[in-house]
N, C-alpha and C. Protein backbone atom coordinates (compact mmCIF):
# COMPACT_ATOMS: atom_id res chain seq x y z
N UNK A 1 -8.12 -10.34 -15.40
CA UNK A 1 -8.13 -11.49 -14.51
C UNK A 1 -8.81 -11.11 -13.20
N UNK A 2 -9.30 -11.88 -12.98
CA UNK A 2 -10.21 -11.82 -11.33
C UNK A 2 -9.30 -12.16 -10.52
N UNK A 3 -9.37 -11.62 -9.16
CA UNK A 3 -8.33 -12.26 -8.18
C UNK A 3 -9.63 -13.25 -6.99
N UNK A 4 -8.55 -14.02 -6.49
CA UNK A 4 -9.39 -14.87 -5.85
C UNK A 4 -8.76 -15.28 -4.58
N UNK A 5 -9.96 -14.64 -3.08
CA UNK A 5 -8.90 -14.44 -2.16
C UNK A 5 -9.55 -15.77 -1.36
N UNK A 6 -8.54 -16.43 -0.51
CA UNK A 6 -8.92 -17.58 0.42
C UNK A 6 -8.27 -17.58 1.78
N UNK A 7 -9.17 -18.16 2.92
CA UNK A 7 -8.63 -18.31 4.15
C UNK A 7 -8.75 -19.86 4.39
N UNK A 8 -7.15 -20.21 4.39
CA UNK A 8 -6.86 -21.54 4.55
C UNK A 8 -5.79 -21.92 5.68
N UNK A 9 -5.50 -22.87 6.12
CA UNK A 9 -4.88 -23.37 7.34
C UNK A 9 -3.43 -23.32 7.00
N UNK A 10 -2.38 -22.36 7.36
CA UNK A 10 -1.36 -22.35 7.05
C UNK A 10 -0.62 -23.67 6.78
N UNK A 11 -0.57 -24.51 7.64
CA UNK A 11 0.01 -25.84 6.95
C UNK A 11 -0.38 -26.66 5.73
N UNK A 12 -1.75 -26.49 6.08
CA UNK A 12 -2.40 -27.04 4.44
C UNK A 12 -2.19 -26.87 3.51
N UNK A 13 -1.76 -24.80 3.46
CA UNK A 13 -1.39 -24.38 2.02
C UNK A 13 0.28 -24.24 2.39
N UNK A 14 0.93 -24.67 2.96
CA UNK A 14 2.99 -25.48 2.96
C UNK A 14 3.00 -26.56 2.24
N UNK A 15 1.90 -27.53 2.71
CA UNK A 15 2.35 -28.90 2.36
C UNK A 15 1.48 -28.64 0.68
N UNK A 16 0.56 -28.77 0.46
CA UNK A 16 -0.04 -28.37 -0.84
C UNK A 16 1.01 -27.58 -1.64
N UNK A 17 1.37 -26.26 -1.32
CA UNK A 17 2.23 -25.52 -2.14
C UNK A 17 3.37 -26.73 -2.08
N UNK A 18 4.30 -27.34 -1.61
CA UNK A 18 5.63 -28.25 -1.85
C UNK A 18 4.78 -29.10 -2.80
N UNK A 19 3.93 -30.05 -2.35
CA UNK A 19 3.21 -31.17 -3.45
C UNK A 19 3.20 -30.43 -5.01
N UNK A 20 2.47 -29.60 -4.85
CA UNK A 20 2.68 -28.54 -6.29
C UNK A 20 3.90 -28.29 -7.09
N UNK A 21 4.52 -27.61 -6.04
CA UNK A 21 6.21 -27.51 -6.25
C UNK A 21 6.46 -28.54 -6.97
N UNK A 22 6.92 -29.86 -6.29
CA UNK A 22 7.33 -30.98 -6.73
C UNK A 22 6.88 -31.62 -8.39
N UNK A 23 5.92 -31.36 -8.88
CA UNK A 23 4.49 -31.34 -10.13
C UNK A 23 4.87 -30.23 -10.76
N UNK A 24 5.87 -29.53 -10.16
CA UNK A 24 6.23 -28.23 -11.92
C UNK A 24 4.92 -27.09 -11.44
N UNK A 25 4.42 -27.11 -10.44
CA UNK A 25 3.73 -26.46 -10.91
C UNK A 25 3.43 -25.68 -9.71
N UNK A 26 2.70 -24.36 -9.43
CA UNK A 26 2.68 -23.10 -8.39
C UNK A 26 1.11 -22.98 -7.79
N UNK A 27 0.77 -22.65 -6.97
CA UNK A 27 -0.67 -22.69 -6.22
C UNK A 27 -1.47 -22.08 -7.26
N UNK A 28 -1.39 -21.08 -7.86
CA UNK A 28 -2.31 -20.46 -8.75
C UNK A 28 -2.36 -21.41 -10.04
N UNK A 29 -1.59 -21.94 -10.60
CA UNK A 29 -1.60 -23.27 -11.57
C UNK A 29 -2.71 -24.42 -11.43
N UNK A 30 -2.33 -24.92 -10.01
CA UNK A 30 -3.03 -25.90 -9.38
C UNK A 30 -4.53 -25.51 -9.03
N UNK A 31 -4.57 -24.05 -8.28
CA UNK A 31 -5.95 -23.85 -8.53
C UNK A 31 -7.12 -23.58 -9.93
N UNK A 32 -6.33 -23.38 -11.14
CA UNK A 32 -6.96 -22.60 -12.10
C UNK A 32 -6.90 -24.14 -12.50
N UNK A 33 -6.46 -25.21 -12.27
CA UNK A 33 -6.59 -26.60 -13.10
C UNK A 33 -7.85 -27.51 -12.35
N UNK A 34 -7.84 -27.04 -10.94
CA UNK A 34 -8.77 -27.92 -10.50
C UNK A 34 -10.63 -27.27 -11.10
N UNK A 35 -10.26 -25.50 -10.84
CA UNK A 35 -11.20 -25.26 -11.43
C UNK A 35 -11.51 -25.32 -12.82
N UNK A 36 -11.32 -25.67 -13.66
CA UNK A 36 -11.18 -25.77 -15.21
C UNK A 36 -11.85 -27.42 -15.13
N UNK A 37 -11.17 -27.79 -14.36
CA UNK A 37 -11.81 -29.10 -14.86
C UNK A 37 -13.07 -29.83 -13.90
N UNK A 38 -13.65 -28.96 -12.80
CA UNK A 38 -14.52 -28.57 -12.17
C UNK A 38 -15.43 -28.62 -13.23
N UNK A 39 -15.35 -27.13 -13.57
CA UNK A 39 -16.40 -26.52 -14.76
C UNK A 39 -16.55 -27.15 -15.64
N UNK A 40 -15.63 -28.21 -16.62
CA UNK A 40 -15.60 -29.10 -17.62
C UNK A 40 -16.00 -30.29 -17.40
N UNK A 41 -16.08 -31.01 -16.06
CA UNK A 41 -16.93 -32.24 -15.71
C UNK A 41 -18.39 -32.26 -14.86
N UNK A 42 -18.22 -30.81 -14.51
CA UNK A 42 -19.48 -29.98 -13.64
C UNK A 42 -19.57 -31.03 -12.31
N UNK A 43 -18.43 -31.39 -11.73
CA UNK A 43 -18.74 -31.77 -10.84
C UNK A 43 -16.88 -31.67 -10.71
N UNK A 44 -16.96 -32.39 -8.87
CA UNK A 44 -15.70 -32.61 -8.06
C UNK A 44 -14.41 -33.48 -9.57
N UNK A 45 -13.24 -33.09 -9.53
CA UNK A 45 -12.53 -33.81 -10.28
C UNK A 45 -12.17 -34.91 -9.56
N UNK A 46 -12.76 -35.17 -7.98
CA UNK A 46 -11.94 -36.56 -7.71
C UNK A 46 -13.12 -36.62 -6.67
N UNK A 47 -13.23 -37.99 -6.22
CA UNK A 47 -14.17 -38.79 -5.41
C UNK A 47 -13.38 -38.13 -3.86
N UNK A 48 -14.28 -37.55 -3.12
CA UNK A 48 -14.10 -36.96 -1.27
C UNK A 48 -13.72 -38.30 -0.80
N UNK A 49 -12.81 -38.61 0.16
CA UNK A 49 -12.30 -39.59 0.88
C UNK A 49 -11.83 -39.06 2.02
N UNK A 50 -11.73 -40.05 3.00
CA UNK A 50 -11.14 -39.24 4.77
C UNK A 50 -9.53 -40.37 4.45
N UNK A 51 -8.78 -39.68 4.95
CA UNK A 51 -7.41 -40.75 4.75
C UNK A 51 -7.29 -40.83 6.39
N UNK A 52 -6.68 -42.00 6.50
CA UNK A 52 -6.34 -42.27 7.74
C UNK A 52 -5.27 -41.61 8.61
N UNK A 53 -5.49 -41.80 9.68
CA UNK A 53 -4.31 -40.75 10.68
C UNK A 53 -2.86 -41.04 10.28
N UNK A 54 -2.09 -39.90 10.21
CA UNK A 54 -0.24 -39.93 10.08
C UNK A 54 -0.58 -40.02 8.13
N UNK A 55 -1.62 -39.39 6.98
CA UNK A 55 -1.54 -38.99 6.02
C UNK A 55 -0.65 -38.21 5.41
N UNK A 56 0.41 -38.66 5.04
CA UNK A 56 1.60 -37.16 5.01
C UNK A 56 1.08 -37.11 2.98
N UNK A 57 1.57 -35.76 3.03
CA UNK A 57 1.40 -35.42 1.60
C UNK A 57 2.58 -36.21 0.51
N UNK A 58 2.28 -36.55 -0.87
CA UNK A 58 2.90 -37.21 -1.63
C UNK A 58 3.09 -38.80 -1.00
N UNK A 59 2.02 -39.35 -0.22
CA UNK A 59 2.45 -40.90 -0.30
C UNK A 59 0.87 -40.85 0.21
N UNK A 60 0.16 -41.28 -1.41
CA UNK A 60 -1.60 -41.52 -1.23
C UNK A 60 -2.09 -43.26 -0.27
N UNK A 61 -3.25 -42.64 0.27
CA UNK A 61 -3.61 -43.65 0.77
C UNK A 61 -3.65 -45.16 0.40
N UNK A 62 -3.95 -45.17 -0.78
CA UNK A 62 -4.05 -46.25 -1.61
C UNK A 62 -2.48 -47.33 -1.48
N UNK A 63 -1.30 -46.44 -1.56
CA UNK A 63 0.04 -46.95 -1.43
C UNK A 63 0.05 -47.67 -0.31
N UNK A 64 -0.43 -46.77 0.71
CA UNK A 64 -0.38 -46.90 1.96
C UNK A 64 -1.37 -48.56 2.36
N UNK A 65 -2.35 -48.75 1.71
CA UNK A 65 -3.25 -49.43 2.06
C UNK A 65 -2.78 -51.04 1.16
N UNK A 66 -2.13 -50.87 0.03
CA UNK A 66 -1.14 -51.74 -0.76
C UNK A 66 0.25 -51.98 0.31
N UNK A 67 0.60 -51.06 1.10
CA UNK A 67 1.60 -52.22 1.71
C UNK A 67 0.96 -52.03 2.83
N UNK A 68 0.07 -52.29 3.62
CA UNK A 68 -0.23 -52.84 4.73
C UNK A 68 -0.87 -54.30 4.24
N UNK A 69 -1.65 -54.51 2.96
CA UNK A 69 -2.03 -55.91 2.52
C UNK A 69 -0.49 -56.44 2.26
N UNK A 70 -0.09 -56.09 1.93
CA UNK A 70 1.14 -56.79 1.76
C UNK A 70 2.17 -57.47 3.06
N UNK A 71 2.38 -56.67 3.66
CA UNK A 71 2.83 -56.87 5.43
C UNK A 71 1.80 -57.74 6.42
N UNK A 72 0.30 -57.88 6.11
CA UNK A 72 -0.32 -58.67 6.49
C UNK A 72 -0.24 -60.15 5.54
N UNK A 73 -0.24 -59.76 4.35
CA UNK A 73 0.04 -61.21 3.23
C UNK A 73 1.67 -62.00 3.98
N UNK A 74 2.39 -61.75 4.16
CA UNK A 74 3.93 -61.67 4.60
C UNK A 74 3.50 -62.88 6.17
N UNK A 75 2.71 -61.67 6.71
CA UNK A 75 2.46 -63.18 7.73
C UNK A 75 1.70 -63.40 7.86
N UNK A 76 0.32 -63.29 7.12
CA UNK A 76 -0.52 -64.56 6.98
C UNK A 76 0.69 -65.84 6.60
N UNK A 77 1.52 -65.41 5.67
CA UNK A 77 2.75 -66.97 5.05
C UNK A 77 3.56 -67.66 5.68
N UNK A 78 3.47 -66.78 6.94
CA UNK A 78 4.62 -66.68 7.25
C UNK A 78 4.27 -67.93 8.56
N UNK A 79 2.62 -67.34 8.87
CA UNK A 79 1.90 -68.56 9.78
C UNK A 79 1.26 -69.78 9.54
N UNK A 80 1.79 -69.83 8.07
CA UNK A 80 1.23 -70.87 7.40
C UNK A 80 2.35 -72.00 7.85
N UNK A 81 1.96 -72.85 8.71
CA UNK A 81 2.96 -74.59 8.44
C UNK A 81 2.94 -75.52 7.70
N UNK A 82 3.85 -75.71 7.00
CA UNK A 82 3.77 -76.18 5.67
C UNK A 82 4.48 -77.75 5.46
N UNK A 83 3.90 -79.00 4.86
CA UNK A 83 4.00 -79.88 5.19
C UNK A 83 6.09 -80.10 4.60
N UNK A 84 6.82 -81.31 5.39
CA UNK A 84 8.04 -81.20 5.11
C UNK A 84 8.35 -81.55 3.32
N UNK A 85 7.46 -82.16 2.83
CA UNK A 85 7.12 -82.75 1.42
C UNK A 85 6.78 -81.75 0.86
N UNK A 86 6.75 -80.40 0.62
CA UNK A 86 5.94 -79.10 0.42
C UNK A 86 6.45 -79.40 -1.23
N UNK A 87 7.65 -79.60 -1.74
CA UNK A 87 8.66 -79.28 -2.80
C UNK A 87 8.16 -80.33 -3.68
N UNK A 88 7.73 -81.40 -3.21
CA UNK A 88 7.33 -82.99 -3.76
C UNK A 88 5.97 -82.66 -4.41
N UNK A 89 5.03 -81.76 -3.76
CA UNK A 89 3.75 -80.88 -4.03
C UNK A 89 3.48 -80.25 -5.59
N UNK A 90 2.44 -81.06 -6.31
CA UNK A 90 2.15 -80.00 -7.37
C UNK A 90 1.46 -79.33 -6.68
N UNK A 91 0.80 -77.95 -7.54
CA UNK A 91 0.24 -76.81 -7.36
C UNK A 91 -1.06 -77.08 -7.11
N UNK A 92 -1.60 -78.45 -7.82
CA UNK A 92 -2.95 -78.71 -7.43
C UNK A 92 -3.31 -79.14 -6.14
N UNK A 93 -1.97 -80.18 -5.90
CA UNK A 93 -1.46 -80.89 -3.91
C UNK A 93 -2.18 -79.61 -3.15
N UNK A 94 -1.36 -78.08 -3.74
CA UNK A 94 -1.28 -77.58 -2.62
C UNK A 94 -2.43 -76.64 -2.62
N UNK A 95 -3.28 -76.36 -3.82
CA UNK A 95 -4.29 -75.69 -3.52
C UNK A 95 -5.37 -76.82 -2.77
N UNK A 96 -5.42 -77.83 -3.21
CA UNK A 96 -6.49 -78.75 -2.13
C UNK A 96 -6.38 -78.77 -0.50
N UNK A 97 -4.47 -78.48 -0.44
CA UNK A 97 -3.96 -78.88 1.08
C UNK A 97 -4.73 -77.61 1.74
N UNK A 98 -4.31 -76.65 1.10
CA UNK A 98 -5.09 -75.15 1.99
C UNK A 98 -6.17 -75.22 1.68
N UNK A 99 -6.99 -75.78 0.73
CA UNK A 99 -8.62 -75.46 0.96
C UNK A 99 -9.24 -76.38 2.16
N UNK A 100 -8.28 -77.76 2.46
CA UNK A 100 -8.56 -78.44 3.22
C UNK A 100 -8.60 -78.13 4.58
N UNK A 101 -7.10 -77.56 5.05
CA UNK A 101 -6.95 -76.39 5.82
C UNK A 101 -7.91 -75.28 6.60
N UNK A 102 -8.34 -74.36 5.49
CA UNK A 102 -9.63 -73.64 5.21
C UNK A 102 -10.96 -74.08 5.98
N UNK A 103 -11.59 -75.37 6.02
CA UNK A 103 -12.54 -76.00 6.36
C UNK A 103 -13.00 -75.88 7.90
């Protein structure tokens, strides 16, 4: 076996080693998988992305970016005024009322 030495940012390799941890699995695991499948797709195993500030490890951006649409969906609804007849409304009433809205 080859050994393989690295200079990395002590916190980077805490939070990485726990993420690992958590996955069953140990830094040397995690590295021999990313490279394996490096070499087997001959390229990066995942698309480079910048995550936004306060990124904590184990809660991906994507989650993150699913409930902020969501918390903005919440009151976009929430600023919606809605006629007192709303209930009397088929679904077609009310997609015309907001496209009307919309205009």
């Amino acid at each position: 076996m080859a050994k393989l030495t690295m200079n990395i940012d002590p916190e980077l390799k805490a939070d990485a080693a726990a993420l690992f941890e958590d996955m069953g699995l140990n830094m040397t695991t995690a590295v021999t998988m990313f490279l394996k499948q490096s070499v087997r797709d001959g390229m990066l195993p995942f698309q480079p992305s910048s995550y936004p500030t306060g990124f904590k490890v184990g809660y991906p951006k994507r989650r993150m970016d699913h409930e902020k649409m969501i918390e903005e969906a919440k009151a976009d609804i929430a600023s919606v005024k809605l006629p007192s007849h709303i209930g009397q409304l088929t679904p077609v009433d009310v997609k015309e009322e907001l496209a009307h809205r919309a205009e």
